[in-house]
N, C-alpha and C. Protein backbone atom coordinates (compact mmCIF):
# COMPACT_ATOMS: atom_id res chain seq x y z
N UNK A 1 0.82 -1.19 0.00
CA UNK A 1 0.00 0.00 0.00
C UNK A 1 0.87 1.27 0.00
N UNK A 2 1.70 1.30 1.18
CA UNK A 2 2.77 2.25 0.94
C UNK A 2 3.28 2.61 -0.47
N UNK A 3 3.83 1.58 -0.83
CA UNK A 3 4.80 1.41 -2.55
C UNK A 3 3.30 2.17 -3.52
N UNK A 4 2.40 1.76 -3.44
CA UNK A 4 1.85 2.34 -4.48
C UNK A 4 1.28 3.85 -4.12
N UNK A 5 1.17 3.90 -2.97
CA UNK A 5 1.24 5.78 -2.68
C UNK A 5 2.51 6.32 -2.79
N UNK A 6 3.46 5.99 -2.75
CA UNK A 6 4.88 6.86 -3.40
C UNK A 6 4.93 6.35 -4.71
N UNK A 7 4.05 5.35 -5.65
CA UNK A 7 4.21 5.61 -6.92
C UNK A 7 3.33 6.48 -7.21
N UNK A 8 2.25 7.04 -6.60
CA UNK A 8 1.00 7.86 -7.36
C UNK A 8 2.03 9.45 -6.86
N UNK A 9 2.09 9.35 -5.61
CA UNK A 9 3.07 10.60 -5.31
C UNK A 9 4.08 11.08 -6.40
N UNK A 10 4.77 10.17 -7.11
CA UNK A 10 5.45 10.39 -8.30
C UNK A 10 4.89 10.53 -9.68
N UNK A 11 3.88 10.03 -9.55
CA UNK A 11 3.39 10.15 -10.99
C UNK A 11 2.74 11.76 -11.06
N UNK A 12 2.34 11.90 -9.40
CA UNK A 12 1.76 13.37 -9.64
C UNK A 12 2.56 14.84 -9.53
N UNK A 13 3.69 14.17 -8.86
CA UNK A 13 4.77 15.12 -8.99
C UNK A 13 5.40 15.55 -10.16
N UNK A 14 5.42 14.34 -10.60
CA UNK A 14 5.61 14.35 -12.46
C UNK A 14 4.93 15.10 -13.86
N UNK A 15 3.53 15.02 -12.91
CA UNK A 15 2.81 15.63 -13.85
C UNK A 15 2.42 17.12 -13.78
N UNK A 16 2.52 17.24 -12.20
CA UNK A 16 2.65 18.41 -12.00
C UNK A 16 3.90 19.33 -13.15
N UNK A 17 4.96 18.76 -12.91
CA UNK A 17 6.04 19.12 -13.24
C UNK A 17 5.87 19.59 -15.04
N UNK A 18 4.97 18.45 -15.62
CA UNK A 18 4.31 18.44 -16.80
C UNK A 18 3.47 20.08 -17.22
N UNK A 19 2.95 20.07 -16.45
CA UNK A 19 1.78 20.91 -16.45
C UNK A 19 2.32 22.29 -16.46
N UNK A 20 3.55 22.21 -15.34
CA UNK A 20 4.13 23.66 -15.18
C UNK A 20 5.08 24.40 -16.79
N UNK A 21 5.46 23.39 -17.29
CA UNK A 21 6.27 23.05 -18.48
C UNK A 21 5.93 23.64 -19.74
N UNK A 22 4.58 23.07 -19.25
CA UNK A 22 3.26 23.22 -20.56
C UNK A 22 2.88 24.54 -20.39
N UNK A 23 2.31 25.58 -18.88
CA UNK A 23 2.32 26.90 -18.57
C UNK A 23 3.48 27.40 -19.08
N UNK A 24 4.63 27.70 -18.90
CA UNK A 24 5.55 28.12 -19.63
C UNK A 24 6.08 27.79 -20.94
N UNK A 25 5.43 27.17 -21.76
CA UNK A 25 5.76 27.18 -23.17
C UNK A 25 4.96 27.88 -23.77
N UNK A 26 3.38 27.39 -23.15
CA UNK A 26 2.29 28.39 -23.80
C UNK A 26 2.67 30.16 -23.63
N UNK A 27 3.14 30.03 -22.24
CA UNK A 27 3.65 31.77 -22.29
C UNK A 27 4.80 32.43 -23.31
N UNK A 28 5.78 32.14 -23.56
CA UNK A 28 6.57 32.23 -24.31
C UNK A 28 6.19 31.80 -26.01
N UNK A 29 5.27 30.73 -26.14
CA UNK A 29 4.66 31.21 -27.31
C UNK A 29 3.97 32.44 -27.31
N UNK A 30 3.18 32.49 -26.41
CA UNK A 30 2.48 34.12 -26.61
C UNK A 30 3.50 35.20 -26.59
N UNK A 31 4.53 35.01 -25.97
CA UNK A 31 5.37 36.55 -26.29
C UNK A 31 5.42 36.04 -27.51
N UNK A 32 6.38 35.41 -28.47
CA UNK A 32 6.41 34.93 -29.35
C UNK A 32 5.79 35.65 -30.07
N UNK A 33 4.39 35.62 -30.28
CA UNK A 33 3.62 36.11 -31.30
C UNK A 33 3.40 37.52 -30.94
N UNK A 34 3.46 37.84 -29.41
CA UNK A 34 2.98 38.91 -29.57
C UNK A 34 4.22 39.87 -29.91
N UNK A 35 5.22 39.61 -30.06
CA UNK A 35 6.47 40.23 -30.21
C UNK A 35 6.56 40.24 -31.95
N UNK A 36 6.25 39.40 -32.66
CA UNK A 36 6.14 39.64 -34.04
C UNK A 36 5.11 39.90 -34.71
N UNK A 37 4.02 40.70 -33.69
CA UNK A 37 3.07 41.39 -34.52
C UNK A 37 3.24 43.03 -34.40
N UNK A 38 3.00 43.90 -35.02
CA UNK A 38 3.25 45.50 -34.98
C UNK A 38 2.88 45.89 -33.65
N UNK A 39 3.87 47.03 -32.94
CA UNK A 39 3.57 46.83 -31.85
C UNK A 39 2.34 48.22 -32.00
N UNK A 40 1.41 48.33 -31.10
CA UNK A 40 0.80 48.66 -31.03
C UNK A 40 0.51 50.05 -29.27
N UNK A 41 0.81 51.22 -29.52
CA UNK A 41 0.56 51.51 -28.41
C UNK A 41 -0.50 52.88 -28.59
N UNK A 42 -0.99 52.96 -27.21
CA UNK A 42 -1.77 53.80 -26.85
C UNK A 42 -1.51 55.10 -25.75
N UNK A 43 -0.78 55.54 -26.22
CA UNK A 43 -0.38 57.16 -25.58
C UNK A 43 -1.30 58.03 -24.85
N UNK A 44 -0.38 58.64 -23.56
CA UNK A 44 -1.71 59.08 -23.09
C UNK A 44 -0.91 60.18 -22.25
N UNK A 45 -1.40 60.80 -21.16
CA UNK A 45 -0.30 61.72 -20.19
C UNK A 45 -0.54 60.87 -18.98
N UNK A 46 -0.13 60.83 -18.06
CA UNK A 46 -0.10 59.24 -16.90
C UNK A 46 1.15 59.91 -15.64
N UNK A 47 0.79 59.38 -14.31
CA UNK A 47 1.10 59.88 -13.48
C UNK A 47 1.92 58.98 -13.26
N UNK A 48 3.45 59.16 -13.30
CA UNK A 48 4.65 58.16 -13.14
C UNK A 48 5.13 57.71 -12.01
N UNK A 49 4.83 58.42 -11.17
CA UNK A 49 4.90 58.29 -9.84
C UNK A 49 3.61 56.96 -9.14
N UNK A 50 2.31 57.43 -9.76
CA UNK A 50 1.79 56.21 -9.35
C UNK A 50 2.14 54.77 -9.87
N UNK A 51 2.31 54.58 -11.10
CA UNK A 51 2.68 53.88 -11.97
C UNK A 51 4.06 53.13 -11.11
N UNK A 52 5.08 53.80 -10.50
CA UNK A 52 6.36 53.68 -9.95
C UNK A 52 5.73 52.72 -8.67
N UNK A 53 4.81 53.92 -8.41
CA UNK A 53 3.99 53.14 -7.06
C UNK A 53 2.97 51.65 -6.85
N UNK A 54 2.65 51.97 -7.81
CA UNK A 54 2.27 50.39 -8.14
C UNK A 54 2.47 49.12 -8.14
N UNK A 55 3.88 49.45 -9.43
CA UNK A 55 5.20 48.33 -9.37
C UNK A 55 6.02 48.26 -7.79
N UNK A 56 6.08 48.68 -6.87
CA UNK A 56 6.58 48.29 -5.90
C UNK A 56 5.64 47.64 -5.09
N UNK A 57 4.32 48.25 -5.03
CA UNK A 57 3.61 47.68 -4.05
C UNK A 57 3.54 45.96 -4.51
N UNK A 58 3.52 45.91 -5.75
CA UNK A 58 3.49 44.51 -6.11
C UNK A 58 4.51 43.60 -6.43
N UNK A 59 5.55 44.30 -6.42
CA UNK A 59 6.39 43.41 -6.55
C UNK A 59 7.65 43.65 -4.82
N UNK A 60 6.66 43.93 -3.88
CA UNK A 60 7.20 43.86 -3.00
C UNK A 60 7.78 42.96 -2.04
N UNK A 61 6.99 41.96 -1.98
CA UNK A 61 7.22 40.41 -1.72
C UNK A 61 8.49 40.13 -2.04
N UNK A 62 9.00 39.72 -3.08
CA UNK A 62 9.83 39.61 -3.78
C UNK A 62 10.95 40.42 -3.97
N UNK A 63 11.10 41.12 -3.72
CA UNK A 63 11.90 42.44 -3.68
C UNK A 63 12.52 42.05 -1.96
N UNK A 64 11.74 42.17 -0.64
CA UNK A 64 11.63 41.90 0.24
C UNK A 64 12.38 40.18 1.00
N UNK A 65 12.03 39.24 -0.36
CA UNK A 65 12.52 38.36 0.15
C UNK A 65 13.80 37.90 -0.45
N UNK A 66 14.04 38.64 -1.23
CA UNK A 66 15.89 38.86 -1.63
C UNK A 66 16.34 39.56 -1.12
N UNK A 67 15.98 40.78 -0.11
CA UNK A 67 16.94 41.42 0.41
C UNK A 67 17.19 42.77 -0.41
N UNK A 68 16.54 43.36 -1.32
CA UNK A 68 16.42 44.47 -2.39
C UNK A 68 16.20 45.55 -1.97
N UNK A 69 16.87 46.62 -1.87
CA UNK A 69 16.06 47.90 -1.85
C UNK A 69 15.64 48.34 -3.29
N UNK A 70 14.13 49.07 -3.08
CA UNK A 70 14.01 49.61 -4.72
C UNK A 70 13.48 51.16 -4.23
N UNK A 71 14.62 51.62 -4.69
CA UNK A 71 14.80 53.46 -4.51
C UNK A 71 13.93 54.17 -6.32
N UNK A 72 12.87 54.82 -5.29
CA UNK A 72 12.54 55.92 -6.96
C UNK A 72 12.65 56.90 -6.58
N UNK A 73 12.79 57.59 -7.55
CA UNK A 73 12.44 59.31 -7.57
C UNK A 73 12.14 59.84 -8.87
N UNK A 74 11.66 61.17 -8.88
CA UNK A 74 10.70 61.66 -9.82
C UNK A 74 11.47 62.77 -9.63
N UNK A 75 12.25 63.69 -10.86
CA UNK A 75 12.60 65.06 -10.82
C UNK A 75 11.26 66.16 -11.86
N UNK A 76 10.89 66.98 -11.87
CA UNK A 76 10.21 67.71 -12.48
C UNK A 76 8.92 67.07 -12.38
N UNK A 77 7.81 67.02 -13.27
CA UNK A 77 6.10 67.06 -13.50
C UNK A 77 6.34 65.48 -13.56
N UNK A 78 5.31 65.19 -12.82
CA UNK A 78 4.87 63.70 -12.57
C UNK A 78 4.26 63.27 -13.74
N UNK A 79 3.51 64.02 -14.86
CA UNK A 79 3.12 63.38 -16.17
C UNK A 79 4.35 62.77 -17.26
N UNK A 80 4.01 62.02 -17.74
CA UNK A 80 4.96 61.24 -18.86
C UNK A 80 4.01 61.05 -20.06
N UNK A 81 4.31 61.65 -21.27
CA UNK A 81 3.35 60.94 -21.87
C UNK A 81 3.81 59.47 -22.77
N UNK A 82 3.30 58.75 -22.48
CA UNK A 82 3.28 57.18 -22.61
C UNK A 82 1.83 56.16 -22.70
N UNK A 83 2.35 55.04 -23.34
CA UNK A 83 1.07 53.63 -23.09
C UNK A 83 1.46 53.62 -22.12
N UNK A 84 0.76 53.69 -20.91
CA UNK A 84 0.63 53.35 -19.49
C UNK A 84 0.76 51.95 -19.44
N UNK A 85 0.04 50.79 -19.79
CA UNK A 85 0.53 49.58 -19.92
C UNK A 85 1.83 48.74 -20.08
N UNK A 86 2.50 48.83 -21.34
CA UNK A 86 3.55 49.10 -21.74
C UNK A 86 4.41 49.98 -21.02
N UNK A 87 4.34 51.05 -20.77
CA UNK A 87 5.36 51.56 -19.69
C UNK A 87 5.67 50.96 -18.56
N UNK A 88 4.24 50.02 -17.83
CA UNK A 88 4.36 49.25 -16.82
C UNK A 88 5.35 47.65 -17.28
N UNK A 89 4.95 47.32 -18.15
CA UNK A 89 5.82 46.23 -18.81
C UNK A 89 7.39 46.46 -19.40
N UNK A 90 7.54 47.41 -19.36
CA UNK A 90 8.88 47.92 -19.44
C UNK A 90 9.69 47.66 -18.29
N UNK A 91 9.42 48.39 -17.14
CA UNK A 91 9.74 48.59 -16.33
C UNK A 91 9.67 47.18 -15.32
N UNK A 92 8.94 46.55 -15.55
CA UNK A 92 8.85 45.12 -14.84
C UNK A 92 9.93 43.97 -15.26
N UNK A 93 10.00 44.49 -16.52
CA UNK A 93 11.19 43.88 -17.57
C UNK A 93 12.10 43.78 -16.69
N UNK A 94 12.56 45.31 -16.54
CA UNK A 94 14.11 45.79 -16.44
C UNK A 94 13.93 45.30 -14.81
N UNK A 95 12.83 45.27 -13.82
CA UNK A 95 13.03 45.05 -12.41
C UNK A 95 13.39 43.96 -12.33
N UNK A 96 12.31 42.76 -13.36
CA UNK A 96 12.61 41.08 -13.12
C UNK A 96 13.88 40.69 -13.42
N UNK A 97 14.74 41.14 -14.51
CA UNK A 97 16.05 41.10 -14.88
C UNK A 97 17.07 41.40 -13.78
N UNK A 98 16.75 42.82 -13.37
CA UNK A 98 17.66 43.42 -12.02
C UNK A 98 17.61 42.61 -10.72
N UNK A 99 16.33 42.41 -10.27
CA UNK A 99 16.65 41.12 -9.20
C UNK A 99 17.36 39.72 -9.30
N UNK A 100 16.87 39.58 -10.49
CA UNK A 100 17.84 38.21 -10.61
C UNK A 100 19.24 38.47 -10.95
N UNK A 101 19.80 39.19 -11.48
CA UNK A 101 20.86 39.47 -11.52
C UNK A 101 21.65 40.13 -10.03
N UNK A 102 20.88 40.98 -9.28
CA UNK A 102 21.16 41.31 -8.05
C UNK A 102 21.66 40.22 -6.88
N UNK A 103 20.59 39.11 -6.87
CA UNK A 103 20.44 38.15 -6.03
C UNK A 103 21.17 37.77 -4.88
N UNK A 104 20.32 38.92 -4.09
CA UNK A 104 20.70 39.31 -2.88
C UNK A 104 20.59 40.13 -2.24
N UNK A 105 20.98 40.63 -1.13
CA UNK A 105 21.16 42.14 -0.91
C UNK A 105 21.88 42.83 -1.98
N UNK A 106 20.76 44.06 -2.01
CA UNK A 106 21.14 45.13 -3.15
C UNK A 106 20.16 46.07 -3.03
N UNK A 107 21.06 46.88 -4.12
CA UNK A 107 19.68 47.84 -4.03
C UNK A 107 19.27 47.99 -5.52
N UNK A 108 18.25 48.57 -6.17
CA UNK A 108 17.69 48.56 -7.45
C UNK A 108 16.95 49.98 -7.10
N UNK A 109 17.42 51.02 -8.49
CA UNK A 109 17.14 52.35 -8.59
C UNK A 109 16.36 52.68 -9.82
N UNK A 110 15.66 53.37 -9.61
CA UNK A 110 14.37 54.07 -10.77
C UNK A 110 14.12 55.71 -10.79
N UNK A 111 15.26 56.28 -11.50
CA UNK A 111 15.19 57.79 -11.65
C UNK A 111 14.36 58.21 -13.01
N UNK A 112 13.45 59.01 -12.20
CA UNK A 112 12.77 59.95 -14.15
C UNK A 112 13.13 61.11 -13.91
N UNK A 113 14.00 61.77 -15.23
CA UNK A 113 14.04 62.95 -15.00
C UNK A 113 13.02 64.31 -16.01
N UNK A 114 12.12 64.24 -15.54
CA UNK A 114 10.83 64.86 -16.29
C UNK A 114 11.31 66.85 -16.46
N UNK A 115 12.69 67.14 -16.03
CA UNK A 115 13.06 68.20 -16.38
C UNK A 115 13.26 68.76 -17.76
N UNK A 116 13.86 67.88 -18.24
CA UNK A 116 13.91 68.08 -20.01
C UNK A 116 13.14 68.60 -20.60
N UNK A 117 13.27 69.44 -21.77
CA UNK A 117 12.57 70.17 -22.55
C UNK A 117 11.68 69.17 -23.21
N UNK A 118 12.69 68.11 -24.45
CA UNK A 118 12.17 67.50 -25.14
C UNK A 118 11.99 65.98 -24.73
N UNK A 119 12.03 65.58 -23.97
CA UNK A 119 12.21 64.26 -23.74
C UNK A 119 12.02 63.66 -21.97
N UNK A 120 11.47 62.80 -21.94
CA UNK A 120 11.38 61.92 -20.26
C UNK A 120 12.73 61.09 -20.40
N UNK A 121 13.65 61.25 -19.50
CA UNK A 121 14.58 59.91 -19.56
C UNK A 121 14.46 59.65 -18.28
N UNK A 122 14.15 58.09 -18.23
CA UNK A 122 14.25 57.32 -17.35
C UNK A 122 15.29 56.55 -16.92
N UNK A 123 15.93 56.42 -15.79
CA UNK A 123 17.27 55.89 -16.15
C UNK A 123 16.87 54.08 -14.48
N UNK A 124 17.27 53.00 -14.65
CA UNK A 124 17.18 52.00 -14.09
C UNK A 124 18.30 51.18 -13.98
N UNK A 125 18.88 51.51 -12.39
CA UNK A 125 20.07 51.20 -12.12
C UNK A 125 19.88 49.90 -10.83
N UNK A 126 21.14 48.91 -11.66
CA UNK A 126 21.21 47.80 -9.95
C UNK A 126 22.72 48.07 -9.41
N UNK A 127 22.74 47.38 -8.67
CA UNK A 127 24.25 46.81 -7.99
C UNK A 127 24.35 45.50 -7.97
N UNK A 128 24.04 45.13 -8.97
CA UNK A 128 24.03 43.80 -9.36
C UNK A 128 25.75 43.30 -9.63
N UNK A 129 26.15 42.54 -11.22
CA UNK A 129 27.76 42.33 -11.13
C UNK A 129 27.57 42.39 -12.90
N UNK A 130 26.70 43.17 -12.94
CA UNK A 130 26.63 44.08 -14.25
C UNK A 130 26.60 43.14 -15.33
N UNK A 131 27.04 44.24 -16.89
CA UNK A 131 26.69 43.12 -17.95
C UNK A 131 28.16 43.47 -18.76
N UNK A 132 28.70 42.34 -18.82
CA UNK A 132 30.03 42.40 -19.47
C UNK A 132 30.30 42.85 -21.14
N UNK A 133 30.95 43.09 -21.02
CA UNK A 133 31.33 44.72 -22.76
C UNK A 133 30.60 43.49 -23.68
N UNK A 134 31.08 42.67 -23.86
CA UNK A 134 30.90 41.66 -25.39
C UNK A 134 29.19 41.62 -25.20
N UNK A 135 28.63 41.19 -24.15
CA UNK A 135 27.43 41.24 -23.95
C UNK A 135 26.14 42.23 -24.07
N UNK A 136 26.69 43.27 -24.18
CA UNK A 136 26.18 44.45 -23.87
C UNK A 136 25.99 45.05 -25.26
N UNK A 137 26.03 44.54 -26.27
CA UNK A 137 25.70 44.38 -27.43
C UNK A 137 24.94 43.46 -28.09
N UNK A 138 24.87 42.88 -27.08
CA UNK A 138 23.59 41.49 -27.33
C UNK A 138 22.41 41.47 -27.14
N UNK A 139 22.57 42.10 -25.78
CA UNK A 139 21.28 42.38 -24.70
C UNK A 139 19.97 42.66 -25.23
N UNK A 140 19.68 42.91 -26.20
CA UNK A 140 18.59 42.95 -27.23
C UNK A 140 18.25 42.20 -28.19
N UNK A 141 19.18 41.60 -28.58
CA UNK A 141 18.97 40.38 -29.32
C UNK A 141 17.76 39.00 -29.20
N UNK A 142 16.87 39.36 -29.73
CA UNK A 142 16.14 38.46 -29.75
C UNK A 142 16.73 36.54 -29.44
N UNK A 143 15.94 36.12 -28.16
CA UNK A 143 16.18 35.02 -27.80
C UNK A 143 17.91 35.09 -27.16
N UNK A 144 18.68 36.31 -26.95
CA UNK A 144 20.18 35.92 -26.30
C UNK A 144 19.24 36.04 -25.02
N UNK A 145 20.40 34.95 -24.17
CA UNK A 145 19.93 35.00 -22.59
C UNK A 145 21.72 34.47 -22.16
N UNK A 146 21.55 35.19 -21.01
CA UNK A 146 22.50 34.65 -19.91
C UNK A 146 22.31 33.73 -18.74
N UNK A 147 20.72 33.49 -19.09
CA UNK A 147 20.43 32.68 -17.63
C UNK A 147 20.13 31.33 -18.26
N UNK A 148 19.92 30.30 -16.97
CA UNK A 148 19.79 29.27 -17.83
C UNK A 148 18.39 29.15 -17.67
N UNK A 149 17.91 29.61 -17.20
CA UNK A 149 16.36 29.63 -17.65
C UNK A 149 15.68 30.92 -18.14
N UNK A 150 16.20 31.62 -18.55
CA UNK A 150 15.79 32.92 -19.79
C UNK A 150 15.33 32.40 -21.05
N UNK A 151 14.24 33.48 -21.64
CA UNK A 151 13.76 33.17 -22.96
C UNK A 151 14.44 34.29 -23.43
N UNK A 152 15.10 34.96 -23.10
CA UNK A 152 15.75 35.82 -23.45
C UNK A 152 14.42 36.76 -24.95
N UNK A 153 13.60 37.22 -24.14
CA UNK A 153 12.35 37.70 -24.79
C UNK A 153 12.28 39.15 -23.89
N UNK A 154 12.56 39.31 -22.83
CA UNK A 154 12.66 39.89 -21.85
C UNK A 154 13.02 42.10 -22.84
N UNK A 155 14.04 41.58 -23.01
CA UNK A 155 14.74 43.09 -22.93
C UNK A 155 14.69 43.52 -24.66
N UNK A 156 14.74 42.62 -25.64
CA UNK A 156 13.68 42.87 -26.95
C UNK A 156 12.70 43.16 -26.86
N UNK A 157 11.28 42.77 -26.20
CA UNK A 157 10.15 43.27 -25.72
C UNK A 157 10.41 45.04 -25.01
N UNK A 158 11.19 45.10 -24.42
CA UNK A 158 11.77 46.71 -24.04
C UNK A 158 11.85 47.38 -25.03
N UNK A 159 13.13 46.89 -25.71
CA UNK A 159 13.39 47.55 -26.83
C UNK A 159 12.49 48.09 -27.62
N UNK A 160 11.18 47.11 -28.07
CA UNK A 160 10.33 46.96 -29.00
C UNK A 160 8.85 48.27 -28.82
N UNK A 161 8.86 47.92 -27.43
CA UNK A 161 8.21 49.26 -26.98
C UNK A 161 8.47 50.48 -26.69
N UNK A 162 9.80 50.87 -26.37
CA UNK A 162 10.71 52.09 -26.70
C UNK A 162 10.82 52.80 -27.87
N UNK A 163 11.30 51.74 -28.64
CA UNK A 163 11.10 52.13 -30.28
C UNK A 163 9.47 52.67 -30.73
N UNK A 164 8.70 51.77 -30.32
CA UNK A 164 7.35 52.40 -30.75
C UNK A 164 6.95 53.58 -29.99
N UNK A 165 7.50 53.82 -28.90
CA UNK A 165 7.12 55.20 -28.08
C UNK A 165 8.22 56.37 -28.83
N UNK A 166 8.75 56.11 -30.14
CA UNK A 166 9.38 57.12 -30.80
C UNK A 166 10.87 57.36 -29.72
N UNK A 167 11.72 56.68 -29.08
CA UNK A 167 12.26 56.70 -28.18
C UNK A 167 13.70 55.39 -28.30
N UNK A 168 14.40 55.59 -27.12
CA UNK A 168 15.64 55.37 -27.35
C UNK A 168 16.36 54.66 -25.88
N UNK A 169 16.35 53.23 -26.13
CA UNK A 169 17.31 52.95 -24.91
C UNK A 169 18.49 52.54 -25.22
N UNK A 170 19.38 51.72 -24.00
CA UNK A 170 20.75 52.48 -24.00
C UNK A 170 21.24 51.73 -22.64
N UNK A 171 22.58 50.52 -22.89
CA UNK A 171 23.04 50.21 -22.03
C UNK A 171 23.58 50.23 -21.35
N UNK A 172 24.49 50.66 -20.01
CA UNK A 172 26.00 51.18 -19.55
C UNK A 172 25.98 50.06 -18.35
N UNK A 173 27.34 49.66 -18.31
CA UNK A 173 27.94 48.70 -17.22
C UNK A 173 29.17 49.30 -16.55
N UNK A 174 29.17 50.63 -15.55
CA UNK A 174 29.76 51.13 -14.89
C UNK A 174 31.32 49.95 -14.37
N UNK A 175 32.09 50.64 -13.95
CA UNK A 175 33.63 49.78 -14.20
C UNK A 175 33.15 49.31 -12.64
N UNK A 176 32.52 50.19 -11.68
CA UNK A 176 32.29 49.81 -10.39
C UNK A 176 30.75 48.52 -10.41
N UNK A 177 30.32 48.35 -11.40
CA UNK A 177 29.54 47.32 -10.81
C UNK A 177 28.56 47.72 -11.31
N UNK A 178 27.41 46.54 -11.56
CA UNK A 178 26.21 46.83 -12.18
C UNK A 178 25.38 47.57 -13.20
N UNK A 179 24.55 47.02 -13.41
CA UNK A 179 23.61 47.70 -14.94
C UNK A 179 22.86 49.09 -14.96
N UNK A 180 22.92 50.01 -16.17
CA UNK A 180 22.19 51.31 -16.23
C UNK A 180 21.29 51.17 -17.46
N UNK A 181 20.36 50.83 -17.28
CA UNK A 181 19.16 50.98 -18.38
C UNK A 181 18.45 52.53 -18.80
N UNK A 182 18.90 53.38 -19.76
CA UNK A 182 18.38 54.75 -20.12
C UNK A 182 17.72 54.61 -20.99
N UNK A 183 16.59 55.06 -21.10
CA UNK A 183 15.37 55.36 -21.57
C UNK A 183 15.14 56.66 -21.76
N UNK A 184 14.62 57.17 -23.08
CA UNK A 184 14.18 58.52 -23.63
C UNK A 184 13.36 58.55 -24.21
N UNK A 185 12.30 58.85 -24.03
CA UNK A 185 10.94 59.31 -24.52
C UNK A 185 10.90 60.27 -24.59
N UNK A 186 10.04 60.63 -26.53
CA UNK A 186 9.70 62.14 -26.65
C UNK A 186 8.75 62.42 -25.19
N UNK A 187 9.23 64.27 -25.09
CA UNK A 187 8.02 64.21 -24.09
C UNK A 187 7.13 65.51 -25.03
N UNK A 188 6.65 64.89 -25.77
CA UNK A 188 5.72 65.57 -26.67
C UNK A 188 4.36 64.56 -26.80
N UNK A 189 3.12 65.09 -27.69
CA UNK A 189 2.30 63.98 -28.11
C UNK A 189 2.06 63.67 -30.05
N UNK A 190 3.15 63.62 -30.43
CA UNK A 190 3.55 63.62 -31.83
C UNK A 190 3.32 62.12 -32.24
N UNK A 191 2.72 61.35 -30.81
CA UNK A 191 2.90 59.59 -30.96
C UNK A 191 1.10 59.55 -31.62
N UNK A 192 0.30 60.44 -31.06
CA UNK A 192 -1.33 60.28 -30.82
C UNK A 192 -1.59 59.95 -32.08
């Protein structure tokens, strides 16, 4: 009786294991497609600060149970004009990337500087152990990954929505350590 409850225990562990497999392929097909269809955004003026506020409240857990600080600040007018959506998926990008790369105590930074005449730049910094020169030309490359479980879909999807916000990112790996993700968005509505 025993023997055949640690075989059903296995078969369901197994299938579990199945199932989870199957959730993550179906997801990554959907980036998949949704990454090779036109991207599509919806521009708007949006309060960055809540938006900032959001992403922490939810990804606080997690943030919390690595040991993360996540520092924002907002210089000038709290409007951005942006797809609010997509801006949120941006930015979740560059956080999910930065923790895992962090992994650990660290801290993870989110500056907008909404002073600019023509443009929002956002800049998203870790203290992670950064991204090495040869790499740092990759980092966009559809399907490159450094992890061993990356779809490496991650920071093309960035890219992809930057570009459609008429805009411009931009990698730097400081000699002292860790990643700088810059972001420039017109701050006009020339997107509508």
């Amino acid at each position: 009786m025993a023997r055949r409850a640690g075989i059903e225990d296995a078969a369901q562990s197994a299938l579990d294991g199945i199932r989870s497999e199957i959730r993550r392929l179906g997801g990554l097909t959907s980036e998949i497609i949704d990454f090779s269809k036109p991207m599509v955004i919806v521009p708007a003026w949006h309060d960055i600060t809540s938006i900032l506020d959001e992403i922490s409240a939810v990804h606080a857990p997690v943030l919390e149970g690595a040991s993360i600080e996540l520092d924002t600040e907002v210089q000038g007018p709290r409007a951005v004009y942006c797809d609010r959506d997509r801006t949120v998926q941006i930015l979740v990008n560059l956080l999910t990337n930065s923790v895992e790369a962090t992994r650990g105590p660290g801290s993870i930074r989110v500056m907008v500087d909404n002073t600019l005449a023509d443009r929002t730049e956002i800049v998203f910094s870790d203290d992670g152990p950064g991204i090495g020169r040869h790499n740092r030309f990759r980092v966009f490359d559809l399907f490159f990954t450094t992890k061993a479980a990356g779809s490496g879909m991650g920071l093309p999807i960035v890219q992809k929505i930057v570009d459609a916000h008429g805009g411009l990112i931009g990698v730097e790996s400081p000699a002292s350590g860790g990643a700088v993700f810059r972001i420039r968005l017109p701050r006009n509505s020339d997107l509508a």
